[in-house]
C-alpha atoms as a PDB file:
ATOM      1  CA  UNK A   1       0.000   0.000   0.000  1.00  0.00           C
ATOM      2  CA  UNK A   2       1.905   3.109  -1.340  1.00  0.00           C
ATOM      3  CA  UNK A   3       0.847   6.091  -3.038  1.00  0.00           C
ATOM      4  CA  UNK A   4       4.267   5.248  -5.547  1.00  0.00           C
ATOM      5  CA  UNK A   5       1.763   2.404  -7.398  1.00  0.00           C
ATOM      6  CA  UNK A   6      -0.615   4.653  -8.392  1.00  0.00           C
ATOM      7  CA  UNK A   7       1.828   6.649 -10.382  1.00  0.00           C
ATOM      8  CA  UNK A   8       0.469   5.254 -13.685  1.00  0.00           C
ATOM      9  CA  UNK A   9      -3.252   6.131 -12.480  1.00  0.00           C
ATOM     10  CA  UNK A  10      -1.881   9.548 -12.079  1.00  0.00           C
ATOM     11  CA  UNK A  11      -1.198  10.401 -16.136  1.00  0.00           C
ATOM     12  CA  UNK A  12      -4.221  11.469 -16.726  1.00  0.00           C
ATOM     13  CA  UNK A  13      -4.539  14.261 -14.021  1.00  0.00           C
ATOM     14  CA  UNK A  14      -0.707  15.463 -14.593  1.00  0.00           C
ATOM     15  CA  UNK A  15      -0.991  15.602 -18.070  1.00  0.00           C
ATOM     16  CA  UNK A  16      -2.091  19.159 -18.554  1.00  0.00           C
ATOM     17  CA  UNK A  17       0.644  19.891 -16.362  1.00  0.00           C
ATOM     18  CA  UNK A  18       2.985  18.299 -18.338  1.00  0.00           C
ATOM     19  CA  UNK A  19       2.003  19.775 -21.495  1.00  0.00           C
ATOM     20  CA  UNK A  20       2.405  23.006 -20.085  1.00  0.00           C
ATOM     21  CA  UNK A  21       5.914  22.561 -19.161  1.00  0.00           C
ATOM     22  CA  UNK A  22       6.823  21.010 -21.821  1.00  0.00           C
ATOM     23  CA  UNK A  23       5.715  24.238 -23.853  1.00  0.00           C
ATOM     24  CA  UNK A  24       7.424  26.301 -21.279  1.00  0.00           C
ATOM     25  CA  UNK A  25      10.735  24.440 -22.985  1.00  0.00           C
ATOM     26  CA  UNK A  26      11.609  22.611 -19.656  1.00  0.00           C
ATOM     27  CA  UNK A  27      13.385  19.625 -19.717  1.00  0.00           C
ATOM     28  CA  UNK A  28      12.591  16.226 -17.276  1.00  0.00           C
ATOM     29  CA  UNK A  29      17.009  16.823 -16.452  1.00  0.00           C
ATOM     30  CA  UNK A  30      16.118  20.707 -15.593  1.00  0.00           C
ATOM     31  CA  UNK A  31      12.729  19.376 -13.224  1.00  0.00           C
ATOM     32  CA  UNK A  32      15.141  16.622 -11.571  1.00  0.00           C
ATOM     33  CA  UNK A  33      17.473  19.642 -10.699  1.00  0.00           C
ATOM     34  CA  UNK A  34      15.299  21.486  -9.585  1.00  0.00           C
ATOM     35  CA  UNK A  35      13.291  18.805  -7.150  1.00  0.00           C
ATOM     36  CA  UNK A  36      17.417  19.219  -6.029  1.00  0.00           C
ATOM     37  CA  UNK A  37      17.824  22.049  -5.424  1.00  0.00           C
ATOM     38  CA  UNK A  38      14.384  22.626  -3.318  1.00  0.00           C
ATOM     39  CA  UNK A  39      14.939  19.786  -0.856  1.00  0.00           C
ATOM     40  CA  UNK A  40      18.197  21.293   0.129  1.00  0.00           C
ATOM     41  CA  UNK A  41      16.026  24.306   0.801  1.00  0.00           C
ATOM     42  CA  UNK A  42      13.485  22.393   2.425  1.00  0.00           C
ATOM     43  CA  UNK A  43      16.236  20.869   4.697  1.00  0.00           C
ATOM     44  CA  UNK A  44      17.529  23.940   6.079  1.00  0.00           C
ATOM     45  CA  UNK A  45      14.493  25.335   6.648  1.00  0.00           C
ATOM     46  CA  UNK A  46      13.579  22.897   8.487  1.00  0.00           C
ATOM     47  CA  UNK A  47      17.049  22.476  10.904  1.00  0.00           C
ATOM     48  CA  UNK A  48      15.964  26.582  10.806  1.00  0.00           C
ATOM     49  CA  UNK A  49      12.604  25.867  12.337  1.00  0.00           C
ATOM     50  CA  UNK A  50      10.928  27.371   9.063  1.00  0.00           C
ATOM     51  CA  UNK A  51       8.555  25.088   9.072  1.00  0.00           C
ATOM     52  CA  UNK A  52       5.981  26.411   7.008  1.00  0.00           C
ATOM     53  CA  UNK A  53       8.845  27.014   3.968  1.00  0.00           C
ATOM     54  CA  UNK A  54      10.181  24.111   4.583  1.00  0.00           C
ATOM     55  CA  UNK A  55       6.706  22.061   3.924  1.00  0.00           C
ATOM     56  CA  UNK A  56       6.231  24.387   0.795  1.00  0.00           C
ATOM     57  CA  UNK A  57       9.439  23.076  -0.230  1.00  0.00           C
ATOM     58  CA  UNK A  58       8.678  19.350   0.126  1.00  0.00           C
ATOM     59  CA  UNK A  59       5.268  19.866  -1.824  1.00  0.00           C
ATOM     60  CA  UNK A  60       7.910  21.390  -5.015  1.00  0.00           C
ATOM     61  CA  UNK A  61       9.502  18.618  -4.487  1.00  0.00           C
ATOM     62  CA  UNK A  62       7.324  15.912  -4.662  1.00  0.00           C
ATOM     63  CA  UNK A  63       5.921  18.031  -7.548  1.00  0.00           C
ATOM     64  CA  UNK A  64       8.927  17.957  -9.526  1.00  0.00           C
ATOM     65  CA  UNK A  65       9.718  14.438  -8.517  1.00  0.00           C
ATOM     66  CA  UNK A  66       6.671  13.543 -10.150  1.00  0.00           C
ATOM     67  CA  UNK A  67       6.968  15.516 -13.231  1.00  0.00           C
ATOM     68  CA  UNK A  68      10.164  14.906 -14.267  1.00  0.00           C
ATOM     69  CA  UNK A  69       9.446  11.243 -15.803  1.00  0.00           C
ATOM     70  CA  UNK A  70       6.240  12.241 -17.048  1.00  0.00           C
ATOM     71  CA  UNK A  71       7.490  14.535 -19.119  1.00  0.00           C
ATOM     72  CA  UNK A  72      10.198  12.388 -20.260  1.00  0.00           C
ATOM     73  CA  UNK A  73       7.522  10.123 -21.256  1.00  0.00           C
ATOM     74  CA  UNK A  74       5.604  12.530 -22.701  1.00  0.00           C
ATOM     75  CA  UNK A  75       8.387  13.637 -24.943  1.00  0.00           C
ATOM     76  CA  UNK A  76       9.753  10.559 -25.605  1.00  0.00           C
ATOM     77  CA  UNK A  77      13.236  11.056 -23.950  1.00  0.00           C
ATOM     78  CA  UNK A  78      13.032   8.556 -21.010  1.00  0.00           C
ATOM     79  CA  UNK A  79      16.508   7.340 -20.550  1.00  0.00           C
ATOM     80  CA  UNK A  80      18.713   5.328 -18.732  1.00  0.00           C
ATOM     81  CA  UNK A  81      20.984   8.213 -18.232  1.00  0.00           C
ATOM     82  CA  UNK A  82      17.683  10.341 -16.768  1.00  0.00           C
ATOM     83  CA  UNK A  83      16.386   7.484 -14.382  1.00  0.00           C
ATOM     84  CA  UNK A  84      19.773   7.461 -13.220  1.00  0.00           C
ATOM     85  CA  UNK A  85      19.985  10.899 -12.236  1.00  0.00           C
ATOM     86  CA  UNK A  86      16.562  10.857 -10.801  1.00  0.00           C
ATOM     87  CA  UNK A  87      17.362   8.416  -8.468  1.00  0.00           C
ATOM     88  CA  UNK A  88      20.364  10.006  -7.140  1.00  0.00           C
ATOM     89  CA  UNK A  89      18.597  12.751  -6.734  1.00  0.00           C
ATOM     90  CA  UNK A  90      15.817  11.152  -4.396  1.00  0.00           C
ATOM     91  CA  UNK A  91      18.114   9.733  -2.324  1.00  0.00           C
ATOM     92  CA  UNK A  92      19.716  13.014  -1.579  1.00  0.00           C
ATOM     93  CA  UNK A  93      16.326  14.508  -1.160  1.00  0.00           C
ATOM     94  CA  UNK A  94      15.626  11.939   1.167  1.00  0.00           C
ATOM     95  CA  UNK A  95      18.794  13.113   2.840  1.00  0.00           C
ATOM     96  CA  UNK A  96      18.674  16.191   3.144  1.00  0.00           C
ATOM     97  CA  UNK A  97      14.976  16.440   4.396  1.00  0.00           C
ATOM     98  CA  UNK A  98      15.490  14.092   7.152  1.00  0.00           C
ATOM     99  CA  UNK A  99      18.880  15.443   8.514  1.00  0.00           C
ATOM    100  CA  UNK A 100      17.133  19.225   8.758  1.00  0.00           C
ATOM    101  CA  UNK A 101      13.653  17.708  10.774  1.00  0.00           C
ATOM    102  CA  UNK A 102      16.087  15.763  12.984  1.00  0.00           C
ATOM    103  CA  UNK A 103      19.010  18.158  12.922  1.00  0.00           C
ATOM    104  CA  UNK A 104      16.797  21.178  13.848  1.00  0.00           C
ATOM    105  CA  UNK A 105      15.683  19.406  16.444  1.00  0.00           C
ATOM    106  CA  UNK A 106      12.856  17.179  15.989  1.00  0.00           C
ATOM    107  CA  UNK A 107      14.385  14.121  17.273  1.00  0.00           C
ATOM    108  CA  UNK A 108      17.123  13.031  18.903  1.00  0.00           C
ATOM    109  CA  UNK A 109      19.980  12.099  16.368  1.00  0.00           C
ATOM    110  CA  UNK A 110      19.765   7.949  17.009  1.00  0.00           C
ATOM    111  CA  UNK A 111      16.202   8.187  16.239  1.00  0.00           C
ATOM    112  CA  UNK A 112      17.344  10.429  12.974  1.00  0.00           C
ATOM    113  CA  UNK A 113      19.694   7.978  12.221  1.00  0.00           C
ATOM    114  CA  UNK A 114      17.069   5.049  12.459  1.00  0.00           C
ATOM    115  CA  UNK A 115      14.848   6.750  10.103  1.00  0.00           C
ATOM    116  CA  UNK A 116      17.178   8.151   7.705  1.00  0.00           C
ATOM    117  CA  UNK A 117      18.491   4.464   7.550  1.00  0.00           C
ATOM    118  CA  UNK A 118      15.128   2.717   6.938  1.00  0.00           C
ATOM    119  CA  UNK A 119      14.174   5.156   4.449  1.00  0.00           C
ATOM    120  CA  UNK A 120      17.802   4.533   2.511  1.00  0.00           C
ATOM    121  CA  UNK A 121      17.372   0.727   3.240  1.00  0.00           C
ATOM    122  CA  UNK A 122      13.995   0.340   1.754  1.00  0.00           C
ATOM    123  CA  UNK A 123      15.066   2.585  -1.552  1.00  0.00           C
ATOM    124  CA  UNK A 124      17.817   1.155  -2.183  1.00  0.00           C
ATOM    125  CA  UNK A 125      16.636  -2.679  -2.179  1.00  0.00           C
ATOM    126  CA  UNK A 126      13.770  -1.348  -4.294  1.00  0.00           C
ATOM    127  CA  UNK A 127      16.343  -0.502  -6.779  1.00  0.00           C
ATOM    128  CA  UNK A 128      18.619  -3.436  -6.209  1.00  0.00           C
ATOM    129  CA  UNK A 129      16.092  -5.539  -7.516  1.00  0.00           C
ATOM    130  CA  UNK A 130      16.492  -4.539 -10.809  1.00  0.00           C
ATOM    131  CA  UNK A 131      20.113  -5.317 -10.217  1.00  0.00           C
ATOM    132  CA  UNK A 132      19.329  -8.921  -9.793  1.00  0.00           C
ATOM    133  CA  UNK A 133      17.354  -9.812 -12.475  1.00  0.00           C
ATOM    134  CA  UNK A 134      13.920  -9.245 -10.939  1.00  0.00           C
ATOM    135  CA  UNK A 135      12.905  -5.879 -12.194  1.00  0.00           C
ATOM    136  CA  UNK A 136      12.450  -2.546  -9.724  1.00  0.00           C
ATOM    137  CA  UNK A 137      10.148  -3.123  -7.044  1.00  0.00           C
ATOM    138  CA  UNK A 138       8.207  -0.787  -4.862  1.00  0.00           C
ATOM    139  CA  UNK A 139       6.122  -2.697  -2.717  1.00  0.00           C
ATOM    140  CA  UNK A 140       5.460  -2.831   1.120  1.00  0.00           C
ATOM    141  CA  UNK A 141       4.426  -0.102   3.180  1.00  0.00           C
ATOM    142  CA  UNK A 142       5.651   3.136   2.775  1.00  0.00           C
ATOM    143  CA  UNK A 143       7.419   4.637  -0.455  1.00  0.00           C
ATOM    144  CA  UNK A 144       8.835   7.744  -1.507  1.00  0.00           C
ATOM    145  CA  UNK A 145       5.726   9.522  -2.479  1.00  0.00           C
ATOM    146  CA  UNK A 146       3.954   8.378   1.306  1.00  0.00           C
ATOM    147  CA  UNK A 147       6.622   9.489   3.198  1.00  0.00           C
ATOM    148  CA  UNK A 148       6.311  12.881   0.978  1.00  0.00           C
ATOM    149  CA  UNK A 149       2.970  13.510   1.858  1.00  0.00           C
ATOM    150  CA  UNK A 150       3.179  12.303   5.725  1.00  0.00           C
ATOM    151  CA  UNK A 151       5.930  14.886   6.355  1.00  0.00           C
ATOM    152  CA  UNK A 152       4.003  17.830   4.769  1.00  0.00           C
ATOM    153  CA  UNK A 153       0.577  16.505   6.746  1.00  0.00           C
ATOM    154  CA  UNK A 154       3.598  16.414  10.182  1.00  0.00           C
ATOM    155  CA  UNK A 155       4.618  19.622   9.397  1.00  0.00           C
ATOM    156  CA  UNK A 156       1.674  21.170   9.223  1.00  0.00           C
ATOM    157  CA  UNK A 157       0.039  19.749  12.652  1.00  0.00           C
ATOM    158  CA  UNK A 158       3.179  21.142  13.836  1.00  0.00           C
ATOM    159  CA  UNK A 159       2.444  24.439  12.863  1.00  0.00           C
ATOM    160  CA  UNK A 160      -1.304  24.514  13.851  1.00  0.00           C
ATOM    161  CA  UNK A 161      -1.106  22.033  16.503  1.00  0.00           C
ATOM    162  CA  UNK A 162       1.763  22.678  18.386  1.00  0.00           C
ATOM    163  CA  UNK A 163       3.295  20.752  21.237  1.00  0.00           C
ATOM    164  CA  UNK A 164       4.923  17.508  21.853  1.00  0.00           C
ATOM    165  CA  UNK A 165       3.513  14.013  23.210  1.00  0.00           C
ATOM    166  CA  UNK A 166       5.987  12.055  25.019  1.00  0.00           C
ATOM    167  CA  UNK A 167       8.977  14.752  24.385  1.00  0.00           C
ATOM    168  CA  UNK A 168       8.188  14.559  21.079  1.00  0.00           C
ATOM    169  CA  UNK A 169       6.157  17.174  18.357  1.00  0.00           C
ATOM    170  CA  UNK A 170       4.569  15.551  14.979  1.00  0.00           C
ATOM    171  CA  UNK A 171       7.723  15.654  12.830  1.00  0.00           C
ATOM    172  CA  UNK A 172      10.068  13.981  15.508  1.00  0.00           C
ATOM    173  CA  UNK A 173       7.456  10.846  15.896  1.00  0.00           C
ATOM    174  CA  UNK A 174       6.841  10.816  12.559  1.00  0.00           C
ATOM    175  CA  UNK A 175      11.230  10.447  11.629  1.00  0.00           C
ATOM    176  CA  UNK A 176      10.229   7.115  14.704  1.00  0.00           C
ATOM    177  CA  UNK A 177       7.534   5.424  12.227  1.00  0.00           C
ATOM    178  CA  UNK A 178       9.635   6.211   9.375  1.00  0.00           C
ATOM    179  CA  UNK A 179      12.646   4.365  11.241  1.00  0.00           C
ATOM    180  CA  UNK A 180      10.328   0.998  12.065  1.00  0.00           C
ATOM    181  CA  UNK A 181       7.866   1.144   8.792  1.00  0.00           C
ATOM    182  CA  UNK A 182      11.127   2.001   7.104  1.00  0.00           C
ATOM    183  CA  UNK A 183      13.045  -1.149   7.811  1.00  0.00           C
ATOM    184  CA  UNK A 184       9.414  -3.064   7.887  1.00  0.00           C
ATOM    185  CA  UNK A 185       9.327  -1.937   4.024  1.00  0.00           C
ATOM    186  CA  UNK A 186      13.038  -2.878   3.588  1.00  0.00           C
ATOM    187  CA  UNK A 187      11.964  -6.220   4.770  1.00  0.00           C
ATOM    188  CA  UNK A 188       9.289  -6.520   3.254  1.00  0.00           C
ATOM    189  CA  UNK A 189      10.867  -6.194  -0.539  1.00  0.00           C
ATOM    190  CA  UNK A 190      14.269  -7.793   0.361  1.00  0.00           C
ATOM    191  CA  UNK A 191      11.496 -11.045   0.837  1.00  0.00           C
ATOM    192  CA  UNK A 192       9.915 -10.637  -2.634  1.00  0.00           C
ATOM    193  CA  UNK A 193      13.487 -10.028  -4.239  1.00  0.00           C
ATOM    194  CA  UNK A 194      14.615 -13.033  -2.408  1.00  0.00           C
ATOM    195  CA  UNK A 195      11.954 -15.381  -3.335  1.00  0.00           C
ATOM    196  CA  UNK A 196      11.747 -13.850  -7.035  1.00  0.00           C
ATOM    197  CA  UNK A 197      15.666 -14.143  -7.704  1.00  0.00           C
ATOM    198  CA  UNK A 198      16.330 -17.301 -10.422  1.00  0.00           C
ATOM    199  CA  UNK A 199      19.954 -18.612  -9.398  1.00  0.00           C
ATOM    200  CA  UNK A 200      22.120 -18.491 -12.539  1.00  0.00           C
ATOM    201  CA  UNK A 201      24.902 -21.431 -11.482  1.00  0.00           C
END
């Protein structure tokens, strides 16, 4: 259950989007960048307590995230050498958001660490998959595009809601389920990978 396998539902509703940038002369490379550039700014705003920047900053993010291969697609440019670059991207992304909820105080920095390494963990076996011989996979139960969405919805209890349960406000609890659903997903598709993988002697 992850909002990432309903990309392909999701044509329909982006396309306008994507025709729009496309006639605006952007390029999937130059959306990729940019979905850079703004979760750097999205991680300092949040180790600056910014909150409210730093959740408009995820939202471009995820925005761009999701453009990027659509309009690839869409212009018929989809590449290795593109996917590539995406996915370096997202992992610094990834980065660089969790470091500046945890870093500015959120969390402690072991329960950073826990998160930040579930959320690696479960991208990278996704990945690793394909690797392997049995194609990219993005099961399990929380991807990319969830985790996206959860930290905008914690950031913005934390700005209308504020206070902490346990020592803790929204955004720090939220880097704790990301650390135990994180590894849960790793788990999860490290299974599937290891079931799917034919042995080649």
């Amino acid at each position: 259950m992850t909002l990432d396998q309903l990309r392909p539902h999701m044509q329909g509703i982006a396309q306008p989007v994507v025709t729009l940038t496309r006639k605006l002369g952007v390029t999937p490379n130059e959306l990729s960048v940019a979905s850079f550039f703004v979760s750097i700014l999205a991680g300092a705003a949040f180790y600056a307590g910014s909150i409210v920047f730093a959740v408009i900053m995820v939202a471009l993010n995820a925005i761009f995230d999701a453009l990027d291969g659509a309009l690839a697609r869409d212009m018929g440019v989809a590449s290795p050498r593109g996917d590539f670059l995406d996915h370096v991207i997202d992992r610094y992304a990834d980065i660089f958001i969790i470091t500046g909820i945890f870093a500015g105080g959120a969390a402690s920095w072991p329960i950073g660490v826990f998160a930040l390494t579930g959320v690696l963990m479960s991208s990278y076996i996704g990945t690793q998959a394909q690797a392997v011989g049995v194609g990219r996979y993005y099961g399990g139960i929380l991807g990319r595009a969830d985790r996206l969405v959860l930290v905008m919805i914690a950031g913005a209890l934390t700005v209308l809601i504020p206070g902490e349960i346990y020592g803790l406000n929204y955004l720090g609890w939220l880097l704790v389920l990301f650390g135990i659903f994180g590894h849960y997903t790793a788990l999860q598709r490290f299974a599937h990978v290891w079931r799917n993988i034919e042995d080649v002697p």
